[in-house]
N, C-alpha and C. Protein backbone atom coordinates (compact mmCIF):
# COMPACT_ATOMS: atom_id res chain seq x y z
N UNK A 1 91.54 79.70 90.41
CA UNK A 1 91.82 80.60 91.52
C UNK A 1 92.62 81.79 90.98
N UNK A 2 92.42 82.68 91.45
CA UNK A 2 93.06 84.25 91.18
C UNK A 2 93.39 85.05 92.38
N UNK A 3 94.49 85.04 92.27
CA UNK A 3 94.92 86.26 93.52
C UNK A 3 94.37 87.72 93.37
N UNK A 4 93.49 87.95 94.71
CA UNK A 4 93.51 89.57 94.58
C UNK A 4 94.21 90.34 95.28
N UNK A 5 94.63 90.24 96.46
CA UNK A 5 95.82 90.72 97.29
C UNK A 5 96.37 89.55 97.96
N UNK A 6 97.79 90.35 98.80
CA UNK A 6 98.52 89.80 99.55
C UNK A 6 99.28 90.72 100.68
N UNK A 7 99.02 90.63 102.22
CA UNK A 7 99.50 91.54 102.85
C UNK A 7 100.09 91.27 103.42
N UNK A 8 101.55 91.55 104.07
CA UNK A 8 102.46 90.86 104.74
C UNK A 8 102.73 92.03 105.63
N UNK A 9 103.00 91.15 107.11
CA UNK A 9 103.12 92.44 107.85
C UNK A 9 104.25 91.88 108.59
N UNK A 10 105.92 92.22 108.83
CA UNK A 10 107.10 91.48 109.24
C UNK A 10 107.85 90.47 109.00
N UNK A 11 106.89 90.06 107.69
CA UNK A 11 107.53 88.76 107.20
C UNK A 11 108.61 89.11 106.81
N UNK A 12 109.68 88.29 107.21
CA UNK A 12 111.28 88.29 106.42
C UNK A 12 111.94 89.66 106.30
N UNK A 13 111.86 90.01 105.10
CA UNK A 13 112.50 91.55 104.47
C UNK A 13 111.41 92.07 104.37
N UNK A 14 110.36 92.08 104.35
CA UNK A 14 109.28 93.02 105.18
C UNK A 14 108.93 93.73 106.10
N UNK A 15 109.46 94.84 106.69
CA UNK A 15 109.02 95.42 108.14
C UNK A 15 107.58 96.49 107.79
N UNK A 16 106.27 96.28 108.78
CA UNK A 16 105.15 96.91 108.86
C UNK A 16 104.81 96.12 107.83
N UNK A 17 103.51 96.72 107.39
CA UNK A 17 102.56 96.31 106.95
C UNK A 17 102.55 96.44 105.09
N UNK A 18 102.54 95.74 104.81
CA UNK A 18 102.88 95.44 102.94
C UNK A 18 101.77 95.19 102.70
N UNK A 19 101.16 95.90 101.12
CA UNK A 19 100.22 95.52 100.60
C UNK A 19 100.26 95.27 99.05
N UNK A 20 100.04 94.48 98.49
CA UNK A 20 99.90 94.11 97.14
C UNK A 20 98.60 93.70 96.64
N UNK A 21 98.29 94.30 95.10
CA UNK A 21 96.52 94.26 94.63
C UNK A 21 96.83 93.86 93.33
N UNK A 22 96.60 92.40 93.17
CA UNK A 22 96.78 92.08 92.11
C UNK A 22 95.65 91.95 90.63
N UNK A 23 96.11 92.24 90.01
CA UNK A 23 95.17 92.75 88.42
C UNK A 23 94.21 91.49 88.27
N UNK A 24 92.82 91.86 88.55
CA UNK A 24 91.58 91.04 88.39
C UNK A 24 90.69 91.14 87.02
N UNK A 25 91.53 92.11 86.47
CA UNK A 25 90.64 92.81 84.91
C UNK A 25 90.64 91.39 83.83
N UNK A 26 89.83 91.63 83.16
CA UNK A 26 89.66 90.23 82.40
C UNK A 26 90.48 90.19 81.07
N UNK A 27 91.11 92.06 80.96
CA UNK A 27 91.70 92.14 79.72
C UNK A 27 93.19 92.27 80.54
N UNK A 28 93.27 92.84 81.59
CA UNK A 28 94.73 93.37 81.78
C UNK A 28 95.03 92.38 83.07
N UNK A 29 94.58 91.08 83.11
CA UNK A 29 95.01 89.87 84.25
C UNK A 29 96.40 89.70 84.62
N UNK A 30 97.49 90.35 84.22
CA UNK A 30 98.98 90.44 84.68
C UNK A 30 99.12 91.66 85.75
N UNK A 31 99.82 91.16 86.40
CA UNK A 31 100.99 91.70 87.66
C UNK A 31 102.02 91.71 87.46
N UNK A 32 102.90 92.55 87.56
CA UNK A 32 104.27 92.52 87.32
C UNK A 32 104.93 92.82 88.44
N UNK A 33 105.72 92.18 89.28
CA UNK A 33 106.59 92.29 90.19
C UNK A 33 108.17 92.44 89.81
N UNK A 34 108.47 93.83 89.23
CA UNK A 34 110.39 93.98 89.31
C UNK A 34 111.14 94.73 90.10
N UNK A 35 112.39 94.45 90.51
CA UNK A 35 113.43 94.45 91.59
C UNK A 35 114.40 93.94 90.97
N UNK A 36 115.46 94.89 91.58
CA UNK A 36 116.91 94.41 91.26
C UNK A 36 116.70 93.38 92.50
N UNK A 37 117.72 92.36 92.20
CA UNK A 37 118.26 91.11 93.19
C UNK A 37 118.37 91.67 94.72
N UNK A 38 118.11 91.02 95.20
CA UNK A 38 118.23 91.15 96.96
C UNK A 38 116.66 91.95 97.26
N UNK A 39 115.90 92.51 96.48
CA UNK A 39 115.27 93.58 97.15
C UNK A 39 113.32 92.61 97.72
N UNK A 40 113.36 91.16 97.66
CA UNK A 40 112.27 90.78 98.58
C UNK A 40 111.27 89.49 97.16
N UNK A 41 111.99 89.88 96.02
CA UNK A 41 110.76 89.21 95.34
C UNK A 41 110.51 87.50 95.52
N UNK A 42 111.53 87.02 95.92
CA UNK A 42 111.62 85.59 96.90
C UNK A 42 110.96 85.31 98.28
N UNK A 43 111.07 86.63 98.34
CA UNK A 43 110.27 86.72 100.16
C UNK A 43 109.02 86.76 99.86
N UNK A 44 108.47 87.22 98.69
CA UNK A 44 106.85 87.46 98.17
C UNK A 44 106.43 86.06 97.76
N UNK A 45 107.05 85.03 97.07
CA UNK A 45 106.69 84.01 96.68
C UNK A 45 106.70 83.21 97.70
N UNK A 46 107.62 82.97 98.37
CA UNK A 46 107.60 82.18 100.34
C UNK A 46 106.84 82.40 101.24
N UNK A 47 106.23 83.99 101.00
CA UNK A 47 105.08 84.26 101.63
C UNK A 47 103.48 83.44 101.53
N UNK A 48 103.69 83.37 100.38
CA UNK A 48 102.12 82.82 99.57
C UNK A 48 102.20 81.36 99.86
N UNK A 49 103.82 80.93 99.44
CA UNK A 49 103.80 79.20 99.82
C UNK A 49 103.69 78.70 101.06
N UNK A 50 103.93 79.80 102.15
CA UNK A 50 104.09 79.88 103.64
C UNK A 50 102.12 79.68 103.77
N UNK A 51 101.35 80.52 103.28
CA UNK A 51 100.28 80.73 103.81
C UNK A 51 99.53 79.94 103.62
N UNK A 52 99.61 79.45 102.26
CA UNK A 52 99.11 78.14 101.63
C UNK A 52 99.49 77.11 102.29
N UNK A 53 100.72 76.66 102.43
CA UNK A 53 100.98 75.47 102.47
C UNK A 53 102.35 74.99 103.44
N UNK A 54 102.53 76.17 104.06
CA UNK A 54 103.56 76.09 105.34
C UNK A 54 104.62 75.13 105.05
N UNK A 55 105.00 75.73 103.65
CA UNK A 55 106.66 74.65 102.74
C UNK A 55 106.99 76.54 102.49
N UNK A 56 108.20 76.56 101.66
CA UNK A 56 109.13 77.14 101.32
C UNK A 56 109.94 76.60 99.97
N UNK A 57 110.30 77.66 99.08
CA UNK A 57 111.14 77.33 97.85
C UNK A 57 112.32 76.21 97.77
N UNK A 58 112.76 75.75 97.21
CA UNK A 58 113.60 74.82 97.59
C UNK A 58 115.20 75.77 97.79
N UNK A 59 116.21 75.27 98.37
CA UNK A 59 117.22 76.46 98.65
C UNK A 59 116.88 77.56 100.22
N UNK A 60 115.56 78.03 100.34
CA UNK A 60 114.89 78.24 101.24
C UNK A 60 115.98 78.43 102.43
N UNK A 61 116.84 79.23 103.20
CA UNK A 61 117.32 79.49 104.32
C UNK A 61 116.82 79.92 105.34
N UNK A 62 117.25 79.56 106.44
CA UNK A 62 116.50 80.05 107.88
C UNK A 62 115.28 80.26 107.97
N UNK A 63 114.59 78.59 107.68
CA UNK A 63 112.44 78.26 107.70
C UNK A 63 112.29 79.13 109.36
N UNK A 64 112.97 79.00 109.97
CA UNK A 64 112.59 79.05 111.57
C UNK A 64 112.52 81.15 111.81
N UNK A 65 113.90 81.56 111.03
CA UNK A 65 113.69 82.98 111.07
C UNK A 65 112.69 83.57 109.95
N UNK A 66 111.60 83.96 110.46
CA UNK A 66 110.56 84.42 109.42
C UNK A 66 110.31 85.68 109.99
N UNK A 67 110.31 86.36 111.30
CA UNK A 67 110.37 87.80 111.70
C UNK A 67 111.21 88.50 111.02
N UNK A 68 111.14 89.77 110.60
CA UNK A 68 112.02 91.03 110.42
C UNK A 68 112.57 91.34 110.98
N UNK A 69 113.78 91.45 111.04
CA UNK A 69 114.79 91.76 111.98
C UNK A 69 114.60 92.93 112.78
N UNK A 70 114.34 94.19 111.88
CA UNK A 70 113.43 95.33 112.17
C UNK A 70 112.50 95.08 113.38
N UNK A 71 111.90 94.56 112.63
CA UNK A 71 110.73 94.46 113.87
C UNK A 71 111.36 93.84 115.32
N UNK A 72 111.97 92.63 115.04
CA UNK A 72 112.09 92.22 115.97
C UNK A 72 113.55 93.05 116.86
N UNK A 73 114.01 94.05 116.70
CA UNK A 73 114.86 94.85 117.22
C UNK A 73 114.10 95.81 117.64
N UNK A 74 112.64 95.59 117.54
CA UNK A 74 111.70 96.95 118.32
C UNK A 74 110.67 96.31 119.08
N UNK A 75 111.06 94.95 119.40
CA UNK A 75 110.34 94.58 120.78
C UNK A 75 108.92 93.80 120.19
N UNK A 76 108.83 93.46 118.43
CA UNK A 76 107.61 93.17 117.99
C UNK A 76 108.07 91.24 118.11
N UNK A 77 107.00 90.82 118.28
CA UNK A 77 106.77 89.31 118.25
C UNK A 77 106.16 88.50 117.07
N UNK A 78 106.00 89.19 115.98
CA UNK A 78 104.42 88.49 115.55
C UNK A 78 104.81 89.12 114.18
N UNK A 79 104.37 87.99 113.11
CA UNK A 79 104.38 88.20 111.50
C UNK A 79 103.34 87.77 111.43
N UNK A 80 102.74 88.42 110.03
CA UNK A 80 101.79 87.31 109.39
C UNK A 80 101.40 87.71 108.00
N UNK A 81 100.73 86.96 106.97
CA UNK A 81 100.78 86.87 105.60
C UNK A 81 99.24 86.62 105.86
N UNK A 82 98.65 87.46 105.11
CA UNK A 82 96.74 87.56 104.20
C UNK A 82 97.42 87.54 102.60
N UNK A 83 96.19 86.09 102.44
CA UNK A 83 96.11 86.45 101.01
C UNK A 83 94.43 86.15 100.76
N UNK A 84 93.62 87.57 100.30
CA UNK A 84 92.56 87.02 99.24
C UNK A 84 92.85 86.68 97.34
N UNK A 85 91.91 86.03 97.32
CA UNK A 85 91.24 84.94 96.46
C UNK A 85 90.39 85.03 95.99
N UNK A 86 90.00 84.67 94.76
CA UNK A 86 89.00 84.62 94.27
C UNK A 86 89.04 82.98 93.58
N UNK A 87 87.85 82.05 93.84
CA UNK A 87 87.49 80.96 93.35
C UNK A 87 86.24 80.61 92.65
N UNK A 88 85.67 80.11 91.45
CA UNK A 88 84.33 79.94 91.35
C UNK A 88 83.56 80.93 91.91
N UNK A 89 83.75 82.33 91.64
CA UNK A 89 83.13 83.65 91.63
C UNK A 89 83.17 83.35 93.16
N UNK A 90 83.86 83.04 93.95
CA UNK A 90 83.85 83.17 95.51
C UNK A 90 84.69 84.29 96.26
N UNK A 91 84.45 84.96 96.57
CA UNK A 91 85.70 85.59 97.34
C UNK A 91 85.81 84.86 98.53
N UNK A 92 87.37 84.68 99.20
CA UNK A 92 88.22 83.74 100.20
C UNK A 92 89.45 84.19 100.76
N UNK A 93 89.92 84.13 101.79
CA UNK A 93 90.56 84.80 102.51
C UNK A 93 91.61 83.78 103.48
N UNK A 94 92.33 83.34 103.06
CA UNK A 94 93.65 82.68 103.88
C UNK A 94 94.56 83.48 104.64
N UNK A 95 94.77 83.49 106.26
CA UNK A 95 96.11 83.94 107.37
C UNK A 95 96.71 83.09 107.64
């Protein structure tokens, strides 16, 4: 399996709509995700484990608050995490 994106829209430290396109090249197959501390790269990995598999990192605080505060200080209700995939030359699509 290979990630090709991931879009998060209010998740956590996410407000609107986030998009990430991860490197499918057969020579250049790395992604690099850097951030100084605090700035979400924990919220990116909880996202994927969230969508997959509705667990969280271990340490993991407030499973129940997963809205953006943002958002939810503007009257919004609703998060959600897309991730495509690629499997056995399949393309696949998990919300």
């Amino acid at each position: 399996m290979r990630l090709k994106y991931l879009l998060i829209e209010n998740f956590r430290s996410f407000y609107g709509e986030q998009y990430i396109e991860f490197s499918l090249d057969e020579d250049k197959n790395t992604t690099i995700i850097y951030a100084p501390n605090g700035y979400g790269k924990t919220n990116l990995l909880n996202a994927i484990l969230w969508c997959f598999h509705r667990k969280f990192s271990p340490g993991f605080k407030a499973k129940t608050d997963l809205l953006n505060w943002e958002a939810k200080s503007r009257g919004r209700k609703s998060y959600h995490v897309e991730i495509g995939f690629v499997h056995d030359n399949t393309e696949w699509r998990v919300k």
